[in-house]
Protein backbone atom coordinates (compact mmCIF):
# COMPACT_ATOMS: atom_id res chain seq x y z
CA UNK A 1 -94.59 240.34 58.55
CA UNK A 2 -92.19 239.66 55.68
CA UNK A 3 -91.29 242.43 52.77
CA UNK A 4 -94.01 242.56 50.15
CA UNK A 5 -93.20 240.72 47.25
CA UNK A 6 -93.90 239.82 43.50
CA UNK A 7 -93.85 236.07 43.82
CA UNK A 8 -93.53 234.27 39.82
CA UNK A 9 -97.42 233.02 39.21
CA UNK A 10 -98.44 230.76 37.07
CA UNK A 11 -101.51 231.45 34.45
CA UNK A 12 -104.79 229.75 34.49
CA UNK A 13 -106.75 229.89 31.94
CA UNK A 14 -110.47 230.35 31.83
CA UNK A 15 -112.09 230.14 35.83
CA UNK A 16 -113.86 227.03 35.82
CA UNK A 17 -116.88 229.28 38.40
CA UNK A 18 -116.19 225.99 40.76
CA UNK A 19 -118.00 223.37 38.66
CA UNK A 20 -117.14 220.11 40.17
CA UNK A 21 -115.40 218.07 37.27
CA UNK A 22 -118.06 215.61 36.10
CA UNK A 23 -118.09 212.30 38.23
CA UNK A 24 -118.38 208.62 37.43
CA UNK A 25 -122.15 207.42 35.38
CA UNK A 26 -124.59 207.35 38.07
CA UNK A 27 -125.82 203.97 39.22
CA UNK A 28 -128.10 201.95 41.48
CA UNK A 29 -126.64 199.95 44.57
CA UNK A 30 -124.32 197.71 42.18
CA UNK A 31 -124.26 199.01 38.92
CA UNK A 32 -122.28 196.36 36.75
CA UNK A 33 -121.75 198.58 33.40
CA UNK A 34 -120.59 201.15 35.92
CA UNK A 35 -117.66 198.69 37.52
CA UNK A 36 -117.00 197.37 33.94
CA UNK A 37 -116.12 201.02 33.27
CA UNK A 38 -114.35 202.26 36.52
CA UNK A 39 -113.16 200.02 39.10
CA UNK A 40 -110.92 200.75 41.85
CA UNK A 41 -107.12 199.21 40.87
CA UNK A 42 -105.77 198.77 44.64
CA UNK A 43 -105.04 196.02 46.30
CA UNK A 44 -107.31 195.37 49.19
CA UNK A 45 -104.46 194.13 51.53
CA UNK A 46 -103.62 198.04 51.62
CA UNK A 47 -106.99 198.31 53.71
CA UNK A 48 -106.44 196.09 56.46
CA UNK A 49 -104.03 197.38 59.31
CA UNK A 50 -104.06 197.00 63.40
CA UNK A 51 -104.75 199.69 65.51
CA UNK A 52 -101.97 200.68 67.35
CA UNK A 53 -103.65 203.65 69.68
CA UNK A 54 -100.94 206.08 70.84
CA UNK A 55 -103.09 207.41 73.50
CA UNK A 56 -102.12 211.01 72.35
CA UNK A 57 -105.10 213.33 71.74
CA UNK A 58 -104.32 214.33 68.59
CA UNK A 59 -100.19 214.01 67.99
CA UNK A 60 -100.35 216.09 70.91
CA UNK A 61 -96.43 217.42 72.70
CA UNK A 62 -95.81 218.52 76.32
CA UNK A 63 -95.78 222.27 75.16
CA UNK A 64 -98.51 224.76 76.71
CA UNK A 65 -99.82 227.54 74.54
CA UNK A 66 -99.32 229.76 77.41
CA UNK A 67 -95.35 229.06 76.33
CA UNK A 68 -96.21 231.08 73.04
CA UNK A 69 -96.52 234.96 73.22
CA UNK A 70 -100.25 235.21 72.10
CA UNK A 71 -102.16 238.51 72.98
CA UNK A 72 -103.95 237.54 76.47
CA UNK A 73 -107.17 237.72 74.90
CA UNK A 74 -107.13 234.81 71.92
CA UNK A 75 -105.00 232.55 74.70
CA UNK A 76 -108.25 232.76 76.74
CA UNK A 77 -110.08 232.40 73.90
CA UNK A 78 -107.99 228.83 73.33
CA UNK A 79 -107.77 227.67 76.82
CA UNK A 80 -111.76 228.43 77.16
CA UNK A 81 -111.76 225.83 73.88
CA UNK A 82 -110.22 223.04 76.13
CA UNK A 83 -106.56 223.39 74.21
CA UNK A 84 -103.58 223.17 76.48
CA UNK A 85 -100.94 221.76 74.73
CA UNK A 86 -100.11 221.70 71.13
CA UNK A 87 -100.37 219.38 68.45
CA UNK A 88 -97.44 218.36 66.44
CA UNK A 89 -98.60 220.60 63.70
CA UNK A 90 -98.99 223.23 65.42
CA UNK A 91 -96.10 223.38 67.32
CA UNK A 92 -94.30 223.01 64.30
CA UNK A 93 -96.13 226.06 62.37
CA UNK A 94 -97.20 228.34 64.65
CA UNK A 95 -93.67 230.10 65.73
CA UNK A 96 -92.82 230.35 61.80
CA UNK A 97 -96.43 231.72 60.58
CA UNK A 98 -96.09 234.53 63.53
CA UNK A 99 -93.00 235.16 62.08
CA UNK A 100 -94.71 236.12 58.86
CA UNK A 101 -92.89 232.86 56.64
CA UNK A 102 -94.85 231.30 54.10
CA UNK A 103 -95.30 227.12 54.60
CA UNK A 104 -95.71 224.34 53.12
CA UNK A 105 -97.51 221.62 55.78
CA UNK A 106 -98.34 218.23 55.29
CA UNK A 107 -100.29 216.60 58.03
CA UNK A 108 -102.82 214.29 58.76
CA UNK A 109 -106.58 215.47 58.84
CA UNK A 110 -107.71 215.74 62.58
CA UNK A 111 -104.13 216.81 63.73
CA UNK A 112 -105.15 220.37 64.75
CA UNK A 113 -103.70 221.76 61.17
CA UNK A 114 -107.00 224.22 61.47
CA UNK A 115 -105.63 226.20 64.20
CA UNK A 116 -101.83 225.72 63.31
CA UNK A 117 -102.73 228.42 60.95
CA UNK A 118 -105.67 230.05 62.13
CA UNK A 119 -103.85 231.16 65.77
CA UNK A 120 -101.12 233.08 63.71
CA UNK A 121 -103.78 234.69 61.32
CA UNK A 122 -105.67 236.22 64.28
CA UNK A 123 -102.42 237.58 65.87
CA UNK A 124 -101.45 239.22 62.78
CA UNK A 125 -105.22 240.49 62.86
CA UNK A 126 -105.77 241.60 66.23
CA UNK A 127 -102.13 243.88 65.55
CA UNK A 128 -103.62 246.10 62.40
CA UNK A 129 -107.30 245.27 62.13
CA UNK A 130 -108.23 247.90 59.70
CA UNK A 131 -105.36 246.72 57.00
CA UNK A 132 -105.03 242.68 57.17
CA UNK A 133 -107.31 240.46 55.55
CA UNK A 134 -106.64 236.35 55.21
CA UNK A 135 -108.25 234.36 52.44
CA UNK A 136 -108.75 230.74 53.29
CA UNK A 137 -109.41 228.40 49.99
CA UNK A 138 -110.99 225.28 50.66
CA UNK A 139 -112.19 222.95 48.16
CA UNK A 140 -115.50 221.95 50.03
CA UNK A 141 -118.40 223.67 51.54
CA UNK A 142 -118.25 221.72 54.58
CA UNK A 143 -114.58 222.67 55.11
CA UNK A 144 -115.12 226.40 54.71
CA UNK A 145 -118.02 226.41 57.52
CA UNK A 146 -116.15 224.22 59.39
CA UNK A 147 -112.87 226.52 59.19
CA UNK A 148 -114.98 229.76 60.07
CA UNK A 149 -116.50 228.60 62.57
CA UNK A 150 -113.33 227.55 64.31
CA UNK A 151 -112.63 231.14 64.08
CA UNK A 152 -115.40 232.69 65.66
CA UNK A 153 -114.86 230.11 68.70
CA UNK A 154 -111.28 231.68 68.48
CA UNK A 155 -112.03 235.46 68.34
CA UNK A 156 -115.09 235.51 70.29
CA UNK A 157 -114.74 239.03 71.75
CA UNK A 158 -112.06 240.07 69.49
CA UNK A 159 -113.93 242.38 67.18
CA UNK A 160 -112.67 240.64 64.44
CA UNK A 161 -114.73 239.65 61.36
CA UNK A 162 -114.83 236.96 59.03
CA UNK A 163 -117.53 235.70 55.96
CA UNK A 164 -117.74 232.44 54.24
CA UNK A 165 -118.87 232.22 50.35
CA UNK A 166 -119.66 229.18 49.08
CA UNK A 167 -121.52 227.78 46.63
CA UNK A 168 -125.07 226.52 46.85
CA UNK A 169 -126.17 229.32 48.55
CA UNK A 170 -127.97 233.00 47.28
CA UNK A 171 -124.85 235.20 46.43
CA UNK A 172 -127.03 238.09 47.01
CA UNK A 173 -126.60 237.43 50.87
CA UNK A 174 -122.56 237.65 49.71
CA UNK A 175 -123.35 241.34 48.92
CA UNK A 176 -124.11 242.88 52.52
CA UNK A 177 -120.71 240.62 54.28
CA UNK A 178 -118.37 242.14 51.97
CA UNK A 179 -120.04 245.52 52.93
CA UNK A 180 -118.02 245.52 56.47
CA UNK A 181 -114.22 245.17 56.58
CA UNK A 182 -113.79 241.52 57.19
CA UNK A 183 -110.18 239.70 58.54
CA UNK A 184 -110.81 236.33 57.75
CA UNK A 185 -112.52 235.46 54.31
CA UNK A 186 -113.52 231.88 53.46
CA UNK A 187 -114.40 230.06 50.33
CA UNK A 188 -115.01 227.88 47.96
CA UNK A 189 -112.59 229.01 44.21
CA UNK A 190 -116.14 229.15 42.41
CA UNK A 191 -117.94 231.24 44.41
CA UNK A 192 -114.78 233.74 45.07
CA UNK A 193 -113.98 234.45 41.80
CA UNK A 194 -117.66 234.79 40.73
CA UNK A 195 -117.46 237.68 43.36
CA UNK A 196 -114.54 238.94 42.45
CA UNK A 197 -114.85 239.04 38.62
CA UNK A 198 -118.33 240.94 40.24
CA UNK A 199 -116.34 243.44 41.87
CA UNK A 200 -117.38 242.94 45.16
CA UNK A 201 -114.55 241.14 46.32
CA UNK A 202 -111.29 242.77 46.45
CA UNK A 203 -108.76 240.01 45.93
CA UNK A 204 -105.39 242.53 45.98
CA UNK A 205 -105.98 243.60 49.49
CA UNK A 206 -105.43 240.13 50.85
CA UNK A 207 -102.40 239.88 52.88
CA UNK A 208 -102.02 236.34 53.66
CA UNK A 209 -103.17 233.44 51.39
CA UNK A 210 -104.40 229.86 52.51
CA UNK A 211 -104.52 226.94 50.94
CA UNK A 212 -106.13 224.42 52.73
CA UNK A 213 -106.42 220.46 51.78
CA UNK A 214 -104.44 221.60 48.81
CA UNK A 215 -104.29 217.80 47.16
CA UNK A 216 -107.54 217.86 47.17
CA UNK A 217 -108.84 221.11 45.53
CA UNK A 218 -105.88 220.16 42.41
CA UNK A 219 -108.10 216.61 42.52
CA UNK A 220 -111.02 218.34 42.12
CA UNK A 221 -109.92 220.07 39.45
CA UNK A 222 -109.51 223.53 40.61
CA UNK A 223 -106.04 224.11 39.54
CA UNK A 224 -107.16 227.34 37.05
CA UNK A 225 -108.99 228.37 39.72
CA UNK A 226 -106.26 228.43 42.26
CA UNK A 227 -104.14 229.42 39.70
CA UNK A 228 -106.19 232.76 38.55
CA UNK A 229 -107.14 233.66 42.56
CA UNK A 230 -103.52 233.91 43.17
CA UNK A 231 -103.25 236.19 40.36
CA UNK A 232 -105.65 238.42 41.17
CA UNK A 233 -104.08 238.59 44.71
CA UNK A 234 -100.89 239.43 43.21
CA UNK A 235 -98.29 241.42 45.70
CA UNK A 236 -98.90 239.22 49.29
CA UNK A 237 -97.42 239.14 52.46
CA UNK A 238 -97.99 235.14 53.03
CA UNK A 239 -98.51 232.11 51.39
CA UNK A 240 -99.61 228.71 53.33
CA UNK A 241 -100.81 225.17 51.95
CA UNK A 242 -101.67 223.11 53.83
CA UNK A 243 -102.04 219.47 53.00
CA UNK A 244 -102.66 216.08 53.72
CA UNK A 245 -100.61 214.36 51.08
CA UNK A 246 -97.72 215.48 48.53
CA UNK A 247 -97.99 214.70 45.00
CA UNK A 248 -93.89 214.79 43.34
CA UNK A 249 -95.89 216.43 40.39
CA UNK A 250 -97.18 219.13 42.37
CA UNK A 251 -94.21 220.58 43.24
CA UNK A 252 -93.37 222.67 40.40
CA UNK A 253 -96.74 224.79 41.05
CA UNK A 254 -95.75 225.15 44.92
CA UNK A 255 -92.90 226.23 44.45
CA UNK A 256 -94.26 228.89 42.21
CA UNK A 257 -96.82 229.42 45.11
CA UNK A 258 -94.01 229.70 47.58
CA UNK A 259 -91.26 232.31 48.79
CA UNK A 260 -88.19 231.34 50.61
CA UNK A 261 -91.05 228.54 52.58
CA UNK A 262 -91.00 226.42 55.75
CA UNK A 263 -91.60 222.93 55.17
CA UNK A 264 -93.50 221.30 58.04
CA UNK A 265 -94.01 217.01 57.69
CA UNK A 266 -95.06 215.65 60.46
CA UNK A 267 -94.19 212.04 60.39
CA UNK A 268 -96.16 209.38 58.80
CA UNK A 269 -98.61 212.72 57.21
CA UNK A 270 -99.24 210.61 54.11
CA UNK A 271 -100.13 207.43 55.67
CA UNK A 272 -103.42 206.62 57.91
CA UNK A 273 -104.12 207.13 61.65
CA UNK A 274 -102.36 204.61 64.30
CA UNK A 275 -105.59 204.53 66.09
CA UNK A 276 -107.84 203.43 63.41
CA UNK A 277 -108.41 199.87 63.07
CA UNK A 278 -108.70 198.87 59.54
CA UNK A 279 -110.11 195.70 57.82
CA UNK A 280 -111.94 194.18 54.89
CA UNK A 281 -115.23 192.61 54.73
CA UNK A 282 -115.33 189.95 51.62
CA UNK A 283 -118.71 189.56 49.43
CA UNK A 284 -119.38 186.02 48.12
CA UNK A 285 -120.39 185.90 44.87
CA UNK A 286 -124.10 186.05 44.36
CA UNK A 287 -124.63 187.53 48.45
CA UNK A 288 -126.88 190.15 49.21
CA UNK A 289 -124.29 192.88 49.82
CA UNK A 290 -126.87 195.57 51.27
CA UNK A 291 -127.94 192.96 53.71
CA UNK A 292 -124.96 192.48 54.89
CA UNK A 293 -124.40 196.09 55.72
CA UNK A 294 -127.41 196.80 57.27
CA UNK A 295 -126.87 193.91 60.00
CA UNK A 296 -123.27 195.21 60.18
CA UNK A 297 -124.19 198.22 61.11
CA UNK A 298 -127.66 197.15 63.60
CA UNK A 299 -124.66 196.01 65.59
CA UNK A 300 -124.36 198.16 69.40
CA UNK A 301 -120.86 199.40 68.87
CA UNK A 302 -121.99 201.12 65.36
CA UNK A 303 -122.71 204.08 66.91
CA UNK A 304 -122.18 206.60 64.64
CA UNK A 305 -121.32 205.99 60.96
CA UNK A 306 -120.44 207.72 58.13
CA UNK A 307 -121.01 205.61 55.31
CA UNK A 308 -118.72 206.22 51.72
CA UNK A 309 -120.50 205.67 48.16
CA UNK A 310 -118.60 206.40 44.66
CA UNK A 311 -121.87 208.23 43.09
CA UNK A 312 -124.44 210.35 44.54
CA UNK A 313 -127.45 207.83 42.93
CA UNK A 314 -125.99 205.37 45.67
CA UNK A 315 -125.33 207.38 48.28
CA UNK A 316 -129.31 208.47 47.53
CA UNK A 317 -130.20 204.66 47.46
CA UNK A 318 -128.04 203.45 50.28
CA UNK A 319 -129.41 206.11 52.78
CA UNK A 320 -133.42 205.33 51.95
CA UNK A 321 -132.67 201.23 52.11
CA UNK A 322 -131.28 201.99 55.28
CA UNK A 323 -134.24 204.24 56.78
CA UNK A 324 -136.55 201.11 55.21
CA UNK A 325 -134.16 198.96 56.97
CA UNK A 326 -135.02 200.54 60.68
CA UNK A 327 -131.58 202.38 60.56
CA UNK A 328 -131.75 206.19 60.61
CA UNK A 329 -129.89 207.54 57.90
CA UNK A 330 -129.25 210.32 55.72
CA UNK A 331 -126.91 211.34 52.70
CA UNK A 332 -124.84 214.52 51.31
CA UNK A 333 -123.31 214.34 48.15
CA UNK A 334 -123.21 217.38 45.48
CA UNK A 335 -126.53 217.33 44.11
CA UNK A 336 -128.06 218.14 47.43
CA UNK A 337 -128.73 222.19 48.64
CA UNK A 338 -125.98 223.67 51.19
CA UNK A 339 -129.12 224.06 53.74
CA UNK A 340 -129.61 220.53 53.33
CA UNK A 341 -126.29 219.27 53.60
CA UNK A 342 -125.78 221.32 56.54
CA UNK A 343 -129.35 220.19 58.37
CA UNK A 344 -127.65 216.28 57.64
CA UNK A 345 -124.34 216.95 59.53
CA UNK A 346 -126.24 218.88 62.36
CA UNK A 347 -128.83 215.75 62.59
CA UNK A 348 -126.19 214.13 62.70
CA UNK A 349 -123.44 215.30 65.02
CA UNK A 350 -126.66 215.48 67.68
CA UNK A 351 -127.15 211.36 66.84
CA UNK A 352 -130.28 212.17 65.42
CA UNK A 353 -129.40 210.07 62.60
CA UNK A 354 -126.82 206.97 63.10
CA UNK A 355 -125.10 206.79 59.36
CA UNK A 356 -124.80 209.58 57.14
CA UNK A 357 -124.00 208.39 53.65
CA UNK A 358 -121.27 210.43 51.86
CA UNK A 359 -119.50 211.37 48.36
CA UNK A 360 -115.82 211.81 48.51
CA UNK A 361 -116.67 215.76 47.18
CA UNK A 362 -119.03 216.31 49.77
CA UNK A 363 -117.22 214.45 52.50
CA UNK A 364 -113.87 216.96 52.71
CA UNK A 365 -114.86 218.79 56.16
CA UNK A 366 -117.42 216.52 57.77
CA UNK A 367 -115.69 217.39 61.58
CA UNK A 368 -117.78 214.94 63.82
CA UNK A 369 -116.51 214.26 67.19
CA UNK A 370 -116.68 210.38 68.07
CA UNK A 371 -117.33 208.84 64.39
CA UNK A 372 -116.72 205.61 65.61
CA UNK A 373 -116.91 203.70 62.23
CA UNK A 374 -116.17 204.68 58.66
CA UNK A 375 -117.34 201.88 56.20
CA UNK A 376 -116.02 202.26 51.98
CA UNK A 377 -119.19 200.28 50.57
CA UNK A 378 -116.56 200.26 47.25
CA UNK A 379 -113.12 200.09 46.67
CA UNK A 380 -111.80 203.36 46.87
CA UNK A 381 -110.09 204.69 43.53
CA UNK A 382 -106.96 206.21 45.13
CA UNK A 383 -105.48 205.73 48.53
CA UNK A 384 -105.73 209.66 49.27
CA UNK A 385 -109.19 208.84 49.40
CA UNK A 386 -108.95 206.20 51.22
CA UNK A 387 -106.73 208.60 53.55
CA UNK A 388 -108.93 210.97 54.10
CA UNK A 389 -112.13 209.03 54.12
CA UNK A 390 -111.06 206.98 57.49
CA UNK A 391 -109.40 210.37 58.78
CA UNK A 392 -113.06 211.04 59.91
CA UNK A 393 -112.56 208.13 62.95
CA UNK A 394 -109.69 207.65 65.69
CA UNK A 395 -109.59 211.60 66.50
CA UNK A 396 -108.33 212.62 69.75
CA UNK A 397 -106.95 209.44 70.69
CA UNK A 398 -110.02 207.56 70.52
CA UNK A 399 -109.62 203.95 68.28
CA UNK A 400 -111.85 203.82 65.32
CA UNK A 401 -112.54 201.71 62.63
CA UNK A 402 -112.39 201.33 58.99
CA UNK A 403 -113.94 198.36 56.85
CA UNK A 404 -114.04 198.45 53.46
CA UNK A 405 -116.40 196.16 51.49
CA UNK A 406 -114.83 194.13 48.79
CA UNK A 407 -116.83 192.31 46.20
């Protein structure tokens, strides 16, 4: 591990407690005074591209984690997972974060980044239990379950602990988890500084930061919040942000973030999948837009699709139309309860429901083996959406697809 050090931090101001920044005016299925208002700017030619599969399981290489010098017990733990050989990201990080540098990675979502920096955390971990802790920040709920659970699968057996605190649940239930000495702590900014300004999280015995889908939690709005978390960490041993895309303006904060940092791009990180077939579906004037969804997606090869909605009034529309329509549906957007959102993905990851309609906010996380369709019912309003969106299809060298209504 590197030499504790004062990095130069930036100030936030006043914690924002995670409040999501306020969205677009809610509307019904086509809301005109909404579209007057906000509509998307891009060019719909930037949505239609050929799938050009690369048969590669996630930008997987030829090298083995049993190449790496892991403790014997997490490489079981990884090979019991199914992992043999690394992904580009990983491959790329892994060697550095053991080493104890801080990064800056930029890779596409699916491409393994979870364990890229997981794998090193645990090491660290598994060396001085009683004395390291890790903080992941993730701008979603879904993310943050999604990252811990990855960890369990990785330290099952390890004696290792780790908590997730998120909004949307009862923070009393936060109380007892912080009670044990935990390695791995995951959240939300709202929730964790609630706790800490509490006193019942201790943010200056973290050792290692994470910043996970970093764009997106600055999108969101949660730049104070990032900004006052890393001050109350203060004196770290490791920073890491991880990242699907790279704004130029960003880069003064992450540098400020940053000590002496790797920089890890693997190529093509800000543009889409190779394996995800992408196209546009054109709405005449005066057509009945929901009807042509709903016998779009009555089609065989729809098996399971996650369906993207600018507000959560239309995500709440889209999903009951469809249930009226004989297509099981259901819908997770902020508005709805972290049990509830949770009971959606579970319904359906078992294909208990065939389209779950999603908000961008809610979205970040959904980790769904074999989407195999992800439809924009709008124009997206930036192309890191867009990014992101159809990241959820054309995992682990599968071919997906992408359409993207356009009125």
């Amino acid at each position: 591990m590197n030499q504790q050090r004062k990095n130069t931090r930036p100030h936030g101001g006043k914690p924002s407690g995670g409040t999501k920044p306020s969205g677009p005016a809610k509307g019904g299925t086509v809301d005109r005074r909404q579209k007057k208002k906000k509509a998307s700017t891009l060019d719909p030619k930037l949505f239609v591209k050929k799938a050009k599969p690369t048969g590669q399981a996630g930008f997987r290489t030829e090298k083995s984690f049993q190449d790496i010098s892991l403790d014997s017990r997490l490489l079981s733990n990884i090979l019991h997972k199914g992992y043999q050989t690394l992904t580009t990201i990983q491959d790329q990080s892994i060697l550095p974060l053991l080493d104890g540098r801080d990064m800056m990675a930029i890779s596409k979502t699916g491409s393994g980044k979870t364990a890229a920096f997981l794998i090193p955390i645990i090491e660290h971990a598994l060396k001085d239990p009683r004395n390291y802790t890790a903080l992941v920040v993730t701008p979603t709920r879904e993310l943050a379950l999604q990252i811990e659970n990855e960890f369990k699968s990785l330290t099952a057996g390890l004696h290792l602990y780790s908590a997730t605190f998120i909004g949307g649940t009862n923070i009393n239930s936060d109380y007892k988890q912080l009670e044990r000495k935990l390695q791995v702590i995951v959240g939300t900014p709202g929730r964790l500084l609630d706790l800490s300004d509490r006193k019942l999280l201790k943010l200056n015995q973290v050792n290692t930061l994470v910043l996970d889908e970093f764009d997106r939690m600055l999108d969101m709005g949660f730049v104070n919040d990032v900004k006052k978390l890393v001050n109350l960490i203060g004196r770290r041993d490791q920073t890491l942000l991880f990242s699907a895309t790279l704004e130029p303006a960003q880069k003064q904060l992450i540098a400020s973030l940053l000590h002496n940092p790797i920089e890890v791009i693997v190529e093509n990180a800000g543009g889409t999948n190779e394996n995800i077939e992408q196209q546009t579906v054109h709405v005449p004037e005066g057509a009945d837009k929901f009807g042509m969804l709903a016998a779009m997606i009555k089609s065989p090869d729809m098996e399971k699709v996650i369906l993207f909605a600018e507000t959560k009034r239309l995500a709440d529309r889209l999903a009951k139309k469809l249930n009226q329509a004989g297509v099981t549906a259901g819908q997770i957007h902020g508005d709805k309860s972290q049990n509830f959102r949770v009971k959606m993905i579970e319904e359906f990851k078992k294909g208990n429901i065939r389209v779950l309609v999603a908000t961008d906010v809610a979205a970040r996380g959904i980790d769904v083996a074999d989407v195999s369709h992800v439809i924009n019912y709008q124009l997206p309003m930036t192309m890191d959406a867009y990014i992101h969106r159809i990241g959820r299809t054309g995992r682990a060298g599968k071919v997906g697809h992408a359409i993207t209504f356009v009125d």
